[in-house]
PDB file of N, CA and C in Angstrom:
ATOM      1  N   UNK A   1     171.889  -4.152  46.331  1.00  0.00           N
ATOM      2  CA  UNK A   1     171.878  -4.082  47.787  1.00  0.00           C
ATOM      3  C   UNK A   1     173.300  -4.302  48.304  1.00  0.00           C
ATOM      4  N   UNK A   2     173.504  -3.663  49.370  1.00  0.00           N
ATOM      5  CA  UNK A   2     175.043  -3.939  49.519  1.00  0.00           C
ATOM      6  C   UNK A   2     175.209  -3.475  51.423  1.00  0.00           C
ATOM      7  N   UNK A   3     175.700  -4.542  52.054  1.00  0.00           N
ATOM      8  CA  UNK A   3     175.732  -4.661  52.917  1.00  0.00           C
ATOM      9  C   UNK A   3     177.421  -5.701  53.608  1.00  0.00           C
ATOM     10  N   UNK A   4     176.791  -5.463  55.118  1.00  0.00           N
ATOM     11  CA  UNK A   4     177.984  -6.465  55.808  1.00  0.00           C
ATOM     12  C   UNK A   4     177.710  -6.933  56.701  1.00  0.00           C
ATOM     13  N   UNK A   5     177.812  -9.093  56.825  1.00  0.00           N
ATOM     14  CA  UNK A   5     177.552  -9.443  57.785  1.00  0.00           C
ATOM     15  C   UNK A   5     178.585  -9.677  58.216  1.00  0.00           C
ATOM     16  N   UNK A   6     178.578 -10.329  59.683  1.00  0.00           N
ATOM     17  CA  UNK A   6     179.611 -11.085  60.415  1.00  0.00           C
ATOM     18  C   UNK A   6     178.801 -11.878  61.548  1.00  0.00           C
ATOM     19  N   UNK A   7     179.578 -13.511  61.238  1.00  0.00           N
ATOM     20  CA  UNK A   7     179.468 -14.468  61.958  1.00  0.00           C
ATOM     21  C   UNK A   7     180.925 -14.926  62.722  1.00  0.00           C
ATOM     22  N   UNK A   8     180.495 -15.044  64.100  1.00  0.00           N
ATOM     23  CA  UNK A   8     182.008 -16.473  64.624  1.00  0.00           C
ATOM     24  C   UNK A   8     181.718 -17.338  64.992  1.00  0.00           C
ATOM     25  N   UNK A   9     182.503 -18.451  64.354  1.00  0.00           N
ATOM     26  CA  UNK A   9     182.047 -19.737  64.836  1.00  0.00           C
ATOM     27  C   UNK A   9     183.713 -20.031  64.363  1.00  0.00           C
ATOM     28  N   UNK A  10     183.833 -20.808  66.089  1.00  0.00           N
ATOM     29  CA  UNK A  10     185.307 -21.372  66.342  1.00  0.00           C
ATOM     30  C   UNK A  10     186.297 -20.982  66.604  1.00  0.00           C
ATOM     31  N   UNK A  11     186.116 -19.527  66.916  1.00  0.00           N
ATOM     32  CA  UNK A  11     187.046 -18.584  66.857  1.00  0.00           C
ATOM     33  C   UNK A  11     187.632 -18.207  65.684  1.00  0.00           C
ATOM     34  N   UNK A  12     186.532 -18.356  64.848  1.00  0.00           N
ATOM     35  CA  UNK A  12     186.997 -17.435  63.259  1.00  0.00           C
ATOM     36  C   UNK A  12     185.910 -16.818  62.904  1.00  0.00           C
ATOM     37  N   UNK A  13     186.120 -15.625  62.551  1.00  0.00           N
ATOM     38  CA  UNK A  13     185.421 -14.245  62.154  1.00  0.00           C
ATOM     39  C   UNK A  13     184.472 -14.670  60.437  1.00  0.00           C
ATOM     40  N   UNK A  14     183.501 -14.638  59.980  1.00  0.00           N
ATOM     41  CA  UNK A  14     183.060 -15.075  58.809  1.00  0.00           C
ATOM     42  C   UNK A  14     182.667 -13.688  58.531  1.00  0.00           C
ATOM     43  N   UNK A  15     183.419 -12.682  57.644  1.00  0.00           N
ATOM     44  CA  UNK A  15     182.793 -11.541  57.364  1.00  0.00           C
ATOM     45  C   UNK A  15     182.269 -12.068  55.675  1.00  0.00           C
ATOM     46  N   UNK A  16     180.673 -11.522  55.229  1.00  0.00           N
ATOM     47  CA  UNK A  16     180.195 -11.413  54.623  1.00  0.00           C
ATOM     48  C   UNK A  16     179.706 -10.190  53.856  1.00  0.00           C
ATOM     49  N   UNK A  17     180.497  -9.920  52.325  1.00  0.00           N
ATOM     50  CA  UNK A  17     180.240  -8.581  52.182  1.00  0.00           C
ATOM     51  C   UNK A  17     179.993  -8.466  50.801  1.00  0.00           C
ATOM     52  N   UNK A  18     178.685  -7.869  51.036  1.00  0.00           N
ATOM     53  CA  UNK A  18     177.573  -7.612  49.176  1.00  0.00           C
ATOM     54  C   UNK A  18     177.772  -6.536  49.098  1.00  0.00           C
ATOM     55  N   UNK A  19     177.686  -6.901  47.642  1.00  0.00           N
ATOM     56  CA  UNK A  19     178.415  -5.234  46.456  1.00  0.00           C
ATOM     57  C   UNK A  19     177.819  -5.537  45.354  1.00  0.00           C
ATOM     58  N   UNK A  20     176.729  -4.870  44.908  1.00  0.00           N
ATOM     59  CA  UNK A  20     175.994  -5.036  43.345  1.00  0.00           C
ATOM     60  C   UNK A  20     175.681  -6.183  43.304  1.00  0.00           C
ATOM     61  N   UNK A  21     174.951  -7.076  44.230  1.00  0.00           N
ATOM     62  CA  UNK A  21     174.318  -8.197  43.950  1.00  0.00           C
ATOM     63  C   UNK A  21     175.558  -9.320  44.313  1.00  0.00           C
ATOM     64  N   UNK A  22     176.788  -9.484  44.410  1.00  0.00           N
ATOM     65  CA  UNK A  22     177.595 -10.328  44.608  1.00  0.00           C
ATOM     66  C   UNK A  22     178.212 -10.490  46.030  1.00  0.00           C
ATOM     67  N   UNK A  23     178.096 -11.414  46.476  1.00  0.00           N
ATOM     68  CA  UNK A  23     178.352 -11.830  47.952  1.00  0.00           C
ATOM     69  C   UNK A  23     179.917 -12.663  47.913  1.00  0.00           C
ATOM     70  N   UNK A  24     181.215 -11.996  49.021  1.00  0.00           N
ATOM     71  CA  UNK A  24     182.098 -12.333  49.602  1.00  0.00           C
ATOM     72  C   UNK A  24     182.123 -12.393  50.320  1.00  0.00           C
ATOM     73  N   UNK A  25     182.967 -13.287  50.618  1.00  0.00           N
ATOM     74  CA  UNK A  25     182.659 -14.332  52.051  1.00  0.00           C
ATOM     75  C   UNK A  25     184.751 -14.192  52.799  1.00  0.00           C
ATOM     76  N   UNK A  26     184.912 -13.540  53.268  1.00  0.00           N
ATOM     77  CA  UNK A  26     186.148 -13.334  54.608  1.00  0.00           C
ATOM     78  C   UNK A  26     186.316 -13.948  56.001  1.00  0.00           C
ATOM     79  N   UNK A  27     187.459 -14.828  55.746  1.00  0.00           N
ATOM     80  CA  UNK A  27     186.814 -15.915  56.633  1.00  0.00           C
ATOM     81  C   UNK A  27     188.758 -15.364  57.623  1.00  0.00           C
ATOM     82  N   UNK A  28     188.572 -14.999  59.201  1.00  0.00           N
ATOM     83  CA  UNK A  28     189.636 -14.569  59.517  1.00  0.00           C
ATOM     84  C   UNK A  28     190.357 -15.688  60.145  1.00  0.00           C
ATOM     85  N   UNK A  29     191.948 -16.196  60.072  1.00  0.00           N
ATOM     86  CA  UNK A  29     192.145 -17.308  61.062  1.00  0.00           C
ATOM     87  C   UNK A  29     191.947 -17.011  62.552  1.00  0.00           C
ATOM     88  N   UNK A  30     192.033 -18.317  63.524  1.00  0.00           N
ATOM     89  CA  UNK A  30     191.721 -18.368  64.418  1.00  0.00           C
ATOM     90  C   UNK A  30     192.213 -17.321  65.428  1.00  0.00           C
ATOM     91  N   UNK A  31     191.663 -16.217  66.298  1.00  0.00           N
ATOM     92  CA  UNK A  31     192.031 -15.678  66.716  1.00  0.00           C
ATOM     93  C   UNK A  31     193.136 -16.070  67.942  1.00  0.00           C
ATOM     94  N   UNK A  32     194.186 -15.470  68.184  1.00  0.00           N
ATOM     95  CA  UNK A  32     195.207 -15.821  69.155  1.00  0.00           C
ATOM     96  C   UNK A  32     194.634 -15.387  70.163  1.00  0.00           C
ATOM     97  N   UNK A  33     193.896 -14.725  70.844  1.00  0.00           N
ATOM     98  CA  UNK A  33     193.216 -14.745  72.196  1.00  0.00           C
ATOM     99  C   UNK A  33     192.512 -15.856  72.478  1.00  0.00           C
ATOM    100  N   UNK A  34     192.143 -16.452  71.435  1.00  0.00           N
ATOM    101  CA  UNK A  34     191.129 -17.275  71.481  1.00  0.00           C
ATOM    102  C   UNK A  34     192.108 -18.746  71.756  1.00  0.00           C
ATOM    103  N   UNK A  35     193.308 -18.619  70.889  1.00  0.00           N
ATOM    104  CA  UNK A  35     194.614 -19.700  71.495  1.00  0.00           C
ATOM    105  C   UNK A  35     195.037 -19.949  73.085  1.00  0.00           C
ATOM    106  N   UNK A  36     194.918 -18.214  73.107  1.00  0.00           N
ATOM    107  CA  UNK A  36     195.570 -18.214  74.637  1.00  0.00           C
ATOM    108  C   UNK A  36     194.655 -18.684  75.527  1.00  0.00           C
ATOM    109  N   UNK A  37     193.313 -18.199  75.731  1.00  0.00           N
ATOM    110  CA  UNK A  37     192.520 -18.185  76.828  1.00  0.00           C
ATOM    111  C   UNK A  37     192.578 -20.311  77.204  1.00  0.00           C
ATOM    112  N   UNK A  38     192.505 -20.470  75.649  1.00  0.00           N
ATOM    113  CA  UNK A  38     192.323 -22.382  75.759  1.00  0.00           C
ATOM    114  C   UNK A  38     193.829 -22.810  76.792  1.00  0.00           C
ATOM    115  N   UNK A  39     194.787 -22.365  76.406  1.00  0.00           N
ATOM    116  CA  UNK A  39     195.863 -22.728  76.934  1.00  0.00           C
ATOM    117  C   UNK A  39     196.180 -22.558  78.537  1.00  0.00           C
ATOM    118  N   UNK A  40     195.286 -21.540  78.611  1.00  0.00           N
ATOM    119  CA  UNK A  40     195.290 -20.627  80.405  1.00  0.00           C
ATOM    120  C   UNK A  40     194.242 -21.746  80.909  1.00  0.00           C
ATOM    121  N   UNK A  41     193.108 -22.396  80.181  1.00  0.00           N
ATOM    122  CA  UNK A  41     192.237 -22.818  80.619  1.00  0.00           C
ATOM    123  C   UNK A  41     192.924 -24.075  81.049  1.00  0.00           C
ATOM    124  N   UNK A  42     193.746 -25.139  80.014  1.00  0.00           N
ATOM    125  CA  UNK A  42     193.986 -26.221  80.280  1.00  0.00           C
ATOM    126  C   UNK A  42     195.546 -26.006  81.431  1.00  0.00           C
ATOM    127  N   UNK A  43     195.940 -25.194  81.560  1.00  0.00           N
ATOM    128  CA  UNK A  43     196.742 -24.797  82.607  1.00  0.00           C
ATOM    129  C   UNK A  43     196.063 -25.119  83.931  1.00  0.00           C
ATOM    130  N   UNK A  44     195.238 -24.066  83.960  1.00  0.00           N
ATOM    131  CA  UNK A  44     194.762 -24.189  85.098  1.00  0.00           C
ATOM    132  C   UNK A  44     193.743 -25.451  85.866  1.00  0.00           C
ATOM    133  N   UNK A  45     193.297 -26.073  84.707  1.00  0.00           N
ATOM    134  CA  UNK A  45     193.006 -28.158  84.606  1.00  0.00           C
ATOM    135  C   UNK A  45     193.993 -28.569  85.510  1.00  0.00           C
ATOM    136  N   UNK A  46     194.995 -28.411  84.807  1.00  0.00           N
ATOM    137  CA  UNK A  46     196.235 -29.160  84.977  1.00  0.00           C
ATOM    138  C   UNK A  46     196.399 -28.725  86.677  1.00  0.00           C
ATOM    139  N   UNK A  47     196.673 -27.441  86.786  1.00  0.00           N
ATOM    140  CA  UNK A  47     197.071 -27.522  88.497  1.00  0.00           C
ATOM    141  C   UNK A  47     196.107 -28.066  89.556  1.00  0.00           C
ATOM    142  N   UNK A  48     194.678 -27.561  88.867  1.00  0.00           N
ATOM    143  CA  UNK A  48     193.918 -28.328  89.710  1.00  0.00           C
ATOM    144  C   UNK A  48     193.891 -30.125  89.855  1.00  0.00           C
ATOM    145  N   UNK A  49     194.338 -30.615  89.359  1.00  0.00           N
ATOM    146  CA  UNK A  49     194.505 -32.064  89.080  1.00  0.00           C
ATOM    147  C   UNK A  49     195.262 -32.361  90.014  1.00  0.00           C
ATOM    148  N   UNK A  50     197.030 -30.930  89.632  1.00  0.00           N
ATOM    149  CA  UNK A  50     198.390 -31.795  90.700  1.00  0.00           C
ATOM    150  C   UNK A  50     197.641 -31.153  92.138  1.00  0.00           C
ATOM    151  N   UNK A  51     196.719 -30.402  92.280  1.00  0.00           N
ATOM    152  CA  UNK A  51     196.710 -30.195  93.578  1.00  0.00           C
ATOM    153  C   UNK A  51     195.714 -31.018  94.564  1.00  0.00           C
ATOM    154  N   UNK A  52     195.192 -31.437  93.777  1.00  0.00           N
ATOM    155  CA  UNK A  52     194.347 -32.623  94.360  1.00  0.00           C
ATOM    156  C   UNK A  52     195.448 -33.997  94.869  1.00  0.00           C
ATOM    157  N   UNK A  53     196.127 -34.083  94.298  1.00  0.00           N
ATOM    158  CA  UNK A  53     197.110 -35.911  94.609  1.00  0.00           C
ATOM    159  C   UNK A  53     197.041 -35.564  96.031  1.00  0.00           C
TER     160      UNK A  53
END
């Protein structure tokens, strides 16, 4: 049987891929969109905070 999964969890890609009965497992690092959006997020924390004083 030979197939392909894919899971994300954490912002990493878990590709899973069977070939003649044997299962590999591709695990991608953390995606950089997934860096940025956190960084835009705590940005925008942040101004809302100084704009409150």
């Amino acid at each position: 049987m030979e197939g392909v999964t894919l899971e994300r969890r954490e912002g990493r890609e878990i590709w899973h891929v069977t070939t003649d009965g044997n299962i590999k497992t591709i695990i991608t690092p953390s995606s950089s969109i997934a860096v940025m959006d956190e960084t835009v997020i705590r940005y925008d924390k942040a101004l809302k905070r100084l704009a409150r004083r």
